[in-house]
N, C-alpha and C. Protein backbone atom coordinates (compact mmCIF):
# COMPACT_ATOMS: atom_id res chain seq x y z
N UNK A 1 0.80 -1.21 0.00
CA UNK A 1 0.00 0.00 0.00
C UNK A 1 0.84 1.27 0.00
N UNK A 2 1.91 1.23 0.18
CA UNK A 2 2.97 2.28 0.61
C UNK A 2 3.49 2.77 -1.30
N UNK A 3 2.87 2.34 -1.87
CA UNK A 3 3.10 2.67 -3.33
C UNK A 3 1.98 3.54 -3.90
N UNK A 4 0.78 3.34 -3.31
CA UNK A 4 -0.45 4.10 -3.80
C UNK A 4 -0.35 5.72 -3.90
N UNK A 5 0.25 6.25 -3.51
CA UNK A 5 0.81 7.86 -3.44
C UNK A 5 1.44 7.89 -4.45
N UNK A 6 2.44 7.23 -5.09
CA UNK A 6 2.86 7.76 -6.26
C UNK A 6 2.21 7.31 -7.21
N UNK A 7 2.15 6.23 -7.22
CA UNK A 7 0.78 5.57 -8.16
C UNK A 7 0.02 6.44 -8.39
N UNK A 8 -0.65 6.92 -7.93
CA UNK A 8 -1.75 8.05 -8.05
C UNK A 8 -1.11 9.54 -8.47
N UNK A 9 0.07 9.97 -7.92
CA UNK A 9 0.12 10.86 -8.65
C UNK A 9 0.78 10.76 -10.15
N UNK A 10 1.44 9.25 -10.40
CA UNK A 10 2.24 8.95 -11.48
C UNK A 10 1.07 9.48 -12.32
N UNK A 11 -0.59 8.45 -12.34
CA UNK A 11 -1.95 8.56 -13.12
C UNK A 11 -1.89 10.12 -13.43
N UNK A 12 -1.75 11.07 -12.37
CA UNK A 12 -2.04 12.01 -12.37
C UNK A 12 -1.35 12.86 -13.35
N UNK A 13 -0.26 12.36 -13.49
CA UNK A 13 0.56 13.55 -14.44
C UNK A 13 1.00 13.25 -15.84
N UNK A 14 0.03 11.85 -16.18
CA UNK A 14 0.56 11.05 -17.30
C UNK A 14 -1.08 11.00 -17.99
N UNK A 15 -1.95 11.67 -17.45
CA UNK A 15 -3.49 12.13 -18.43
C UNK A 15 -3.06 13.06 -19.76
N UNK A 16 -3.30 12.90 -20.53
CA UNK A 16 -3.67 13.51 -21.47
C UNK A 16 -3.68 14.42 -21.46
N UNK A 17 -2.52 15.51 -22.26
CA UNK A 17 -3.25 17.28 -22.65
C UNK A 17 -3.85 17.55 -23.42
N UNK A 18 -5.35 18.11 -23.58
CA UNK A 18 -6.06 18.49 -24.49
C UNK A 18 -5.41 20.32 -24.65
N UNK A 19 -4.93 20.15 -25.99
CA UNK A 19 -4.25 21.33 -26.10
C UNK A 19 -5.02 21.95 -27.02
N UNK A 20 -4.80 23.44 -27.08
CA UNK A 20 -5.58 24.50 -28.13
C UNK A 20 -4.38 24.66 -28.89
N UNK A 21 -4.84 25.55 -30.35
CA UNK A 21 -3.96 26.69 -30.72
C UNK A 21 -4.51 27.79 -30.12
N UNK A 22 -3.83 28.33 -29.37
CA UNK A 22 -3.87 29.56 -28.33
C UNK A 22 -3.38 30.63 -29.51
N UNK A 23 -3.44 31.56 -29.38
CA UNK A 23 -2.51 32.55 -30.12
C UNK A 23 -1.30 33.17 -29.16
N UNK A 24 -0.46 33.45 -29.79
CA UNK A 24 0.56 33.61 -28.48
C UNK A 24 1.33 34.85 -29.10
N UNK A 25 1.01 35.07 -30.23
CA UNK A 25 1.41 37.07 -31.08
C UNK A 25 1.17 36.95 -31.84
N UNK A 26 0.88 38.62 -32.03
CA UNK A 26 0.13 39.19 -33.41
C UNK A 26 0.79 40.02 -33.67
N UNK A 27 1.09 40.22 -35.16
CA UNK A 27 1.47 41.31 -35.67
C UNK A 27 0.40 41.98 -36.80
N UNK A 28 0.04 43.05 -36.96
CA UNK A 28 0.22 44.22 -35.40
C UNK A 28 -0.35 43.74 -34.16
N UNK A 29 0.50 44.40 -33.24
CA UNK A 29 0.03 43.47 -32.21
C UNK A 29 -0.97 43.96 -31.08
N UNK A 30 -2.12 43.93 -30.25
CA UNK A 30 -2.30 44.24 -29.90
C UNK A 30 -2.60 45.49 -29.08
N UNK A 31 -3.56 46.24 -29.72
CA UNK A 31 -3.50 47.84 -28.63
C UNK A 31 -2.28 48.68 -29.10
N UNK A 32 -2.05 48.01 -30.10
CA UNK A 32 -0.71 48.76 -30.72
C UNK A 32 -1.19 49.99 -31.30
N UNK A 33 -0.21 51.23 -31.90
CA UNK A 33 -0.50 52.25 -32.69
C UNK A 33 -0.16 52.39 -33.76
N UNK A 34 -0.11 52.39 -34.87
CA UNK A 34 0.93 52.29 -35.95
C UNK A 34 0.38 53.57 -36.73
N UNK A 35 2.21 53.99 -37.03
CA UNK A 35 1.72 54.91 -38.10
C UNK A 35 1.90 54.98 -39.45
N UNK A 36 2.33 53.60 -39.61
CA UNK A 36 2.10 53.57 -41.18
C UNK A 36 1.07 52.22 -41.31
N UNK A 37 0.43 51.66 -42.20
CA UNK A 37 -0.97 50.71 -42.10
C UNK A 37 -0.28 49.34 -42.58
N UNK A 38 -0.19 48.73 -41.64
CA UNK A 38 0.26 47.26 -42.47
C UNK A 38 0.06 46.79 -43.47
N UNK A 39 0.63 45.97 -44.03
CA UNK A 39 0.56 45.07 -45.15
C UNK A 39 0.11 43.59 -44.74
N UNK A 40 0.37 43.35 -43.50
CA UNK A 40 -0.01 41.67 -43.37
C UNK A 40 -0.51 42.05 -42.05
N UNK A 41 -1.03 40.76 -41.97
CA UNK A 41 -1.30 39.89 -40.24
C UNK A 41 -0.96 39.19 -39.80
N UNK A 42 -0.05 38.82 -39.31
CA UNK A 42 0.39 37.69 -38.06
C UNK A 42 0.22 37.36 -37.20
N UNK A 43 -0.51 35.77 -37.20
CA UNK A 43 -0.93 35.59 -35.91
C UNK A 43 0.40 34.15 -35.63
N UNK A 44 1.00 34.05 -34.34
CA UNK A 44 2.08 32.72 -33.89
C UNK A 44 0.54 32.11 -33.02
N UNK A 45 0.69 30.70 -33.36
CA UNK A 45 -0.44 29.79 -32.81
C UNK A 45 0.70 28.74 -31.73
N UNK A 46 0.23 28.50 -30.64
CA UNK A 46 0.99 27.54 -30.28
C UNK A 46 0.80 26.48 -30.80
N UNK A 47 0.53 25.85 -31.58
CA UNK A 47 0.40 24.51 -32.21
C UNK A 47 0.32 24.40 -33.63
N UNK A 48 0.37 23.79 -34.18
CA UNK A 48 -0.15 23.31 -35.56
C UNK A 48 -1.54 23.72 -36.05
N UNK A 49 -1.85 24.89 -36.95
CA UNK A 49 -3.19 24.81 -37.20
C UNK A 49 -3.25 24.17 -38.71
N UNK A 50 -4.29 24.10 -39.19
CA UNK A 50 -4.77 23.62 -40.66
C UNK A 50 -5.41 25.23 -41.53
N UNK A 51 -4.50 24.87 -42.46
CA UNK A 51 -5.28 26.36 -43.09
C UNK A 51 -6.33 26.48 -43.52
N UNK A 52 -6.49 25.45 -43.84
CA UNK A 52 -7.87 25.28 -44.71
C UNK A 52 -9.41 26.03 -43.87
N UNK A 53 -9.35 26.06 -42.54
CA UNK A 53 -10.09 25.87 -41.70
C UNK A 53 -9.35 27.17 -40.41
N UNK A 54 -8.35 27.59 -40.82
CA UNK A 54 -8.06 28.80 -40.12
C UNK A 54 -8.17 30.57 -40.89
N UNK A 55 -8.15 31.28 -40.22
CA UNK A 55 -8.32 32.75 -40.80
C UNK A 55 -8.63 34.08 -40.34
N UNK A 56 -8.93 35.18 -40.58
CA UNK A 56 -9.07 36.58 -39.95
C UNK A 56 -10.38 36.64 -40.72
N UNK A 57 -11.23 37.85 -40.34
CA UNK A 57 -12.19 38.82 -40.67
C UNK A 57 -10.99 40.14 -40.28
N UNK A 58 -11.13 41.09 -41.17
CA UNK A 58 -10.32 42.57 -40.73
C UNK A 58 -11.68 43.48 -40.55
N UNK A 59 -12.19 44.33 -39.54
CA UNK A 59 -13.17 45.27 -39.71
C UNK A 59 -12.48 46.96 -39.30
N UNK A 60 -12.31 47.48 -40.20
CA UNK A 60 -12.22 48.94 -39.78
C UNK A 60 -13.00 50.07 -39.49
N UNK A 61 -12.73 51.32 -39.35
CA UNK A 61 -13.40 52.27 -38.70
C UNK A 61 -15.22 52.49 -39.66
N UNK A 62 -15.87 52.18 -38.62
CA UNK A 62 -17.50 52.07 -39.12
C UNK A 62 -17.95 50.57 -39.21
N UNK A 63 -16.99 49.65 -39.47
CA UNK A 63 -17.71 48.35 -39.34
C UNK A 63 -16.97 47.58 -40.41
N UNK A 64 -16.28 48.77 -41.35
CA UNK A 64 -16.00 48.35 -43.01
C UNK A 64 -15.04 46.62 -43.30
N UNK A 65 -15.86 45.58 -43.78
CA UNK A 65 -14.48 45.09 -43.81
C UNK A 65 -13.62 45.10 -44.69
N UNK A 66 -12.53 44.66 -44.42
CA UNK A 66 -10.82 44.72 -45.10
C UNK A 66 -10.60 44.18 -46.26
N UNK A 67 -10.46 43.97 -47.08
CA UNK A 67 -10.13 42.83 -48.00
C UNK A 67 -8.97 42.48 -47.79
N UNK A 68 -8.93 40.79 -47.90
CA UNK A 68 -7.38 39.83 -47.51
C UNK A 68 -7.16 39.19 -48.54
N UNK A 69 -6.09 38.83 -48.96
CA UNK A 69 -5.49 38.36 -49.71
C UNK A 69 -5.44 36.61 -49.35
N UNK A 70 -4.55 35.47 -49.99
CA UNK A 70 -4.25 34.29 -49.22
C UNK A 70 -3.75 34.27 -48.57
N UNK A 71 -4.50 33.82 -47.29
CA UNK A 71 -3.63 33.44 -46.14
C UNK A 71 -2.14 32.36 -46.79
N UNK A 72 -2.10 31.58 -45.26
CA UNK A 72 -0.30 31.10 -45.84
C UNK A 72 0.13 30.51 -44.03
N UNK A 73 0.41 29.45 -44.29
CA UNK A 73 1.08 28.65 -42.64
C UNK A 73 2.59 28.40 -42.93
N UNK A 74 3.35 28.52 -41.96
CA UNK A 74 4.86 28.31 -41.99
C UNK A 74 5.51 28.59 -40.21
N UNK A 75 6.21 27.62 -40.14
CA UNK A 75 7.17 28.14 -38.98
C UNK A 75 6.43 27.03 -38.20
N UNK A 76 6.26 25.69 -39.07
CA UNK A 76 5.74 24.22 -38.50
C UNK A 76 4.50 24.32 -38.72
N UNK A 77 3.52 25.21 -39.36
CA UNK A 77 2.03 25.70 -39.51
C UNK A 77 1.54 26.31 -38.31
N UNK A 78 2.58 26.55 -37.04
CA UNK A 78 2.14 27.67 -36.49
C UNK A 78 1.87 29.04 -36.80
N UNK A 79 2.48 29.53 -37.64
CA UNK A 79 2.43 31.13 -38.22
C UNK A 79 1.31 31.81 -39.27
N UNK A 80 0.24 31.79 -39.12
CA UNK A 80 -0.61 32.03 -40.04
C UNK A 80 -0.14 33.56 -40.86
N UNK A 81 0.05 33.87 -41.89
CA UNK A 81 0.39 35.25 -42.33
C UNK A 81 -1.08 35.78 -43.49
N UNK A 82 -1.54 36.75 -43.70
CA UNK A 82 -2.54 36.96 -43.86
C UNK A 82 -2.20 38.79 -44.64
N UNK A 83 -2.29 38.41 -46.23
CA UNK A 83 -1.84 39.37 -46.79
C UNK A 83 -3.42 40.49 -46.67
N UNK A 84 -2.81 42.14 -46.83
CA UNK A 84 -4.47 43.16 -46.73
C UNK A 84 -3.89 43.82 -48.02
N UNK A 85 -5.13 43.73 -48.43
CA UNK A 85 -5.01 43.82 -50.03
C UNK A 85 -5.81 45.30 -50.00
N UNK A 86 -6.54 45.62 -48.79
CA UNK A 86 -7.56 46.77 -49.40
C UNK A 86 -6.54 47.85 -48.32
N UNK A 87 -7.25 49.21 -48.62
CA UNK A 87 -6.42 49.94 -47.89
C UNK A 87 -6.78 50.20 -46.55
N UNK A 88 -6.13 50.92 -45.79
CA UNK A 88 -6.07 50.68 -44.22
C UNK A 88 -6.47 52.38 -44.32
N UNK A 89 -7.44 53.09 -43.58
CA UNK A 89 -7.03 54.40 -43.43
C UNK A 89 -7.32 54.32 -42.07
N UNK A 90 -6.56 55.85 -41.76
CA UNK A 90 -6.18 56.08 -39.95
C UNK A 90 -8.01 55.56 -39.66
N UNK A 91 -7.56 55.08 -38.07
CA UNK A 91 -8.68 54.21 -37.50
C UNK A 91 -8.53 52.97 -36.97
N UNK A 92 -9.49 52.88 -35.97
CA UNK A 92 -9.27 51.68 -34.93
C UNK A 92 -9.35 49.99 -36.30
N UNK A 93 -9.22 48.75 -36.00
CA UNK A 93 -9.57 48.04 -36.64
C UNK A 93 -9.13 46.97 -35.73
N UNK A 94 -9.93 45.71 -36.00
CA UNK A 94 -10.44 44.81 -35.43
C UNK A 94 -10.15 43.32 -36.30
N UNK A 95 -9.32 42.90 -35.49
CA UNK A 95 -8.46 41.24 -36.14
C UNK A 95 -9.84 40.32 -35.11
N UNK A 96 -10.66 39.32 -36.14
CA UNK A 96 -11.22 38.60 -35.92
C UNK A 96 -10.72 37.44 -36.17
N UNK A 97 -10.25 36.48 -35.45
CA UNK A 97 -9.36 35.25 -35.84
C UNK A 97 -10.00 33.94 -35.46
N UNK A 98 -9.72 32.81 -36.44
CA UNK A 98 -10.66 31.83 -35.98
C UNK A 98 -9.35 30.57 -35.95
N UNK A 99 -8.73 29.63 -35.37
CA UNK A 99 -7.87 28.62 -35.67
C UNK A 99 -8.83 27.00 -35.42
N UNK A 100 -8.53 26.17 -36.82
CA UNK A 100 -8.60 24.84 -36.32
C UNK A 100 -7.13 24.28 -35.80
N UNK A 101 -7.14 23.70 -35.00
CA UNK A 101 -5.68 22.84 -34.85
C UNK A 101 -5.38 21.42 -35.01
N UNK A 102 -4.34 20.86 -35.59
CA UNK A 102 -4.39 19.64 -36.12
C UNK A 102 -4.87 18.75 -35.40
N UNK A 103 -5.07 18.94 -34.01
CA UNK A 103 -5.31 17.88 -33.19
C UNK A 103 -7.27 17.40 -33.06
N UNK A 104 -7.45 18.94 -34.07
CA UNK A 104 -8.87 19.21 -34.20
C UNK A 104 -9.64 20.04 -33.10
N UNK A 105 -9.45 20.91 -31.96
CA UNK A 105 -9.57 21.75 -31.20
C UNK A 105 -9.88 23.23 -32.02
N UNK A 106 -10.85 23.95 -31.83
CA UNK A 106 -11.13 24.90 -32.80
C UNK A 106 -10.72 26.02 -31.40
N UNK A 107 -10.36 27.29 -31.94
CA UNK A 107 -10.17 28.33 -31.01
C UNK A 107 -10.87 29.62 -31.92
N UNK A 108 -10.79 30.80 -31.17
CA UNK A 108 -11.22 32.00 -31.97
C UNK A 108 -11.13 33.13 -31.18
N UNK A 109 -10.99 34.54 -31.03
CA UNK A 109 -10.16 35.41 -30.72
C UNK A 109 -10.48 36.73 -31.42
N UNK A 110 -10.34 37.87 -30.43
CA UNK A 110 -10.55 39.61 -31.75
C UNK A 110 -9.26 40.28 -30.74
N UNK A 111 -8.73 40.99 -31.32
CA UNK A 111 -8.12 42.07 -30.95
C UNK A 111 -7.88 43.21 -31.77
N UNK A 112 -7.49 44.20 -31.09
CA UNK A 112 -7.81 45.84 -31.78
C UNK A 112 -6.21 46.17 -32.36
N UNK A 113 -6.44 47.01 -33.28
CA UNK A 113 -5.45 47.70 -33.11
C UNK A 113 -5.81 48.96 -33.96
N UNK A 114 -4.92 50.43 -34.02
CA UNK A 114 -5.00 51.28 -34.46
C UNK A 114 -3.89 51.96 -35.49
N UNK A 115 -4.59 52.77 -36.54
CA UNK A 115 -3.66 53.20 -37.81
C UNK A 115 -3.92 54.97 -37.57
N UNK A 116 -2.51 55.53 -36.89
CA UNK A 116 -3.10 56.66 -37.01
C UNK A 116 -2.73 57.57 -38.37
């Protein structure tokens, strides 16, 4: 019986991680200011996503959305890059992001940023 303590915590630390793609940076990144208007989007995923099934919405000042170009995975298919094809004028705008991940875990995510 003097084994049941580790036994139990061995169980304990040898379960299964159900992992996400989290996002873990954006370029632009967050609450940021920029004063010239990007050209891309970058989001780093902690994991493997599938492109097929990953992507942005861009919405700018009034609601407008962005036009994007093809997305694109690299850096192990963590790196989603996400070309903006339409123009950016000064104004808040809004990265709507959606990731599947290979493991099949769906995530999704907004953050702001601004073009002054």
């Amino acid at each position: 019986m003097k084994f049941f303590p580790l036994a139990a915590a061995a169980a304990l630390l040898a379960t299964p991680a159900f992992a996400h793609a989290h996002l873990m940076q954006a370029t632009p990144a967050d609450n940021s200011v920029l004063t010239a208007a990007p050209t891309v989007v970058m989001l780093d995923f902690s994991e493997a996503v599938q492109l097929k099934f990953t992507g942005i919405t861009l919405t700018g000042p009034g609601g407008t959305t962005i036009a994007t170009g093809a997305a694109s995975v690299s850096g192990g298919d963590r790196m989603l890059t996400v070309p903006l094809t339409g123009a950016l004028q000064p104004g808040l705008y809004t990265v709507a992001w959606h990731a599947l991940a290979n493991d099949g875990h769906k995530t999704h995510g907004t953050y702001s940023f601004t073009v002054k």
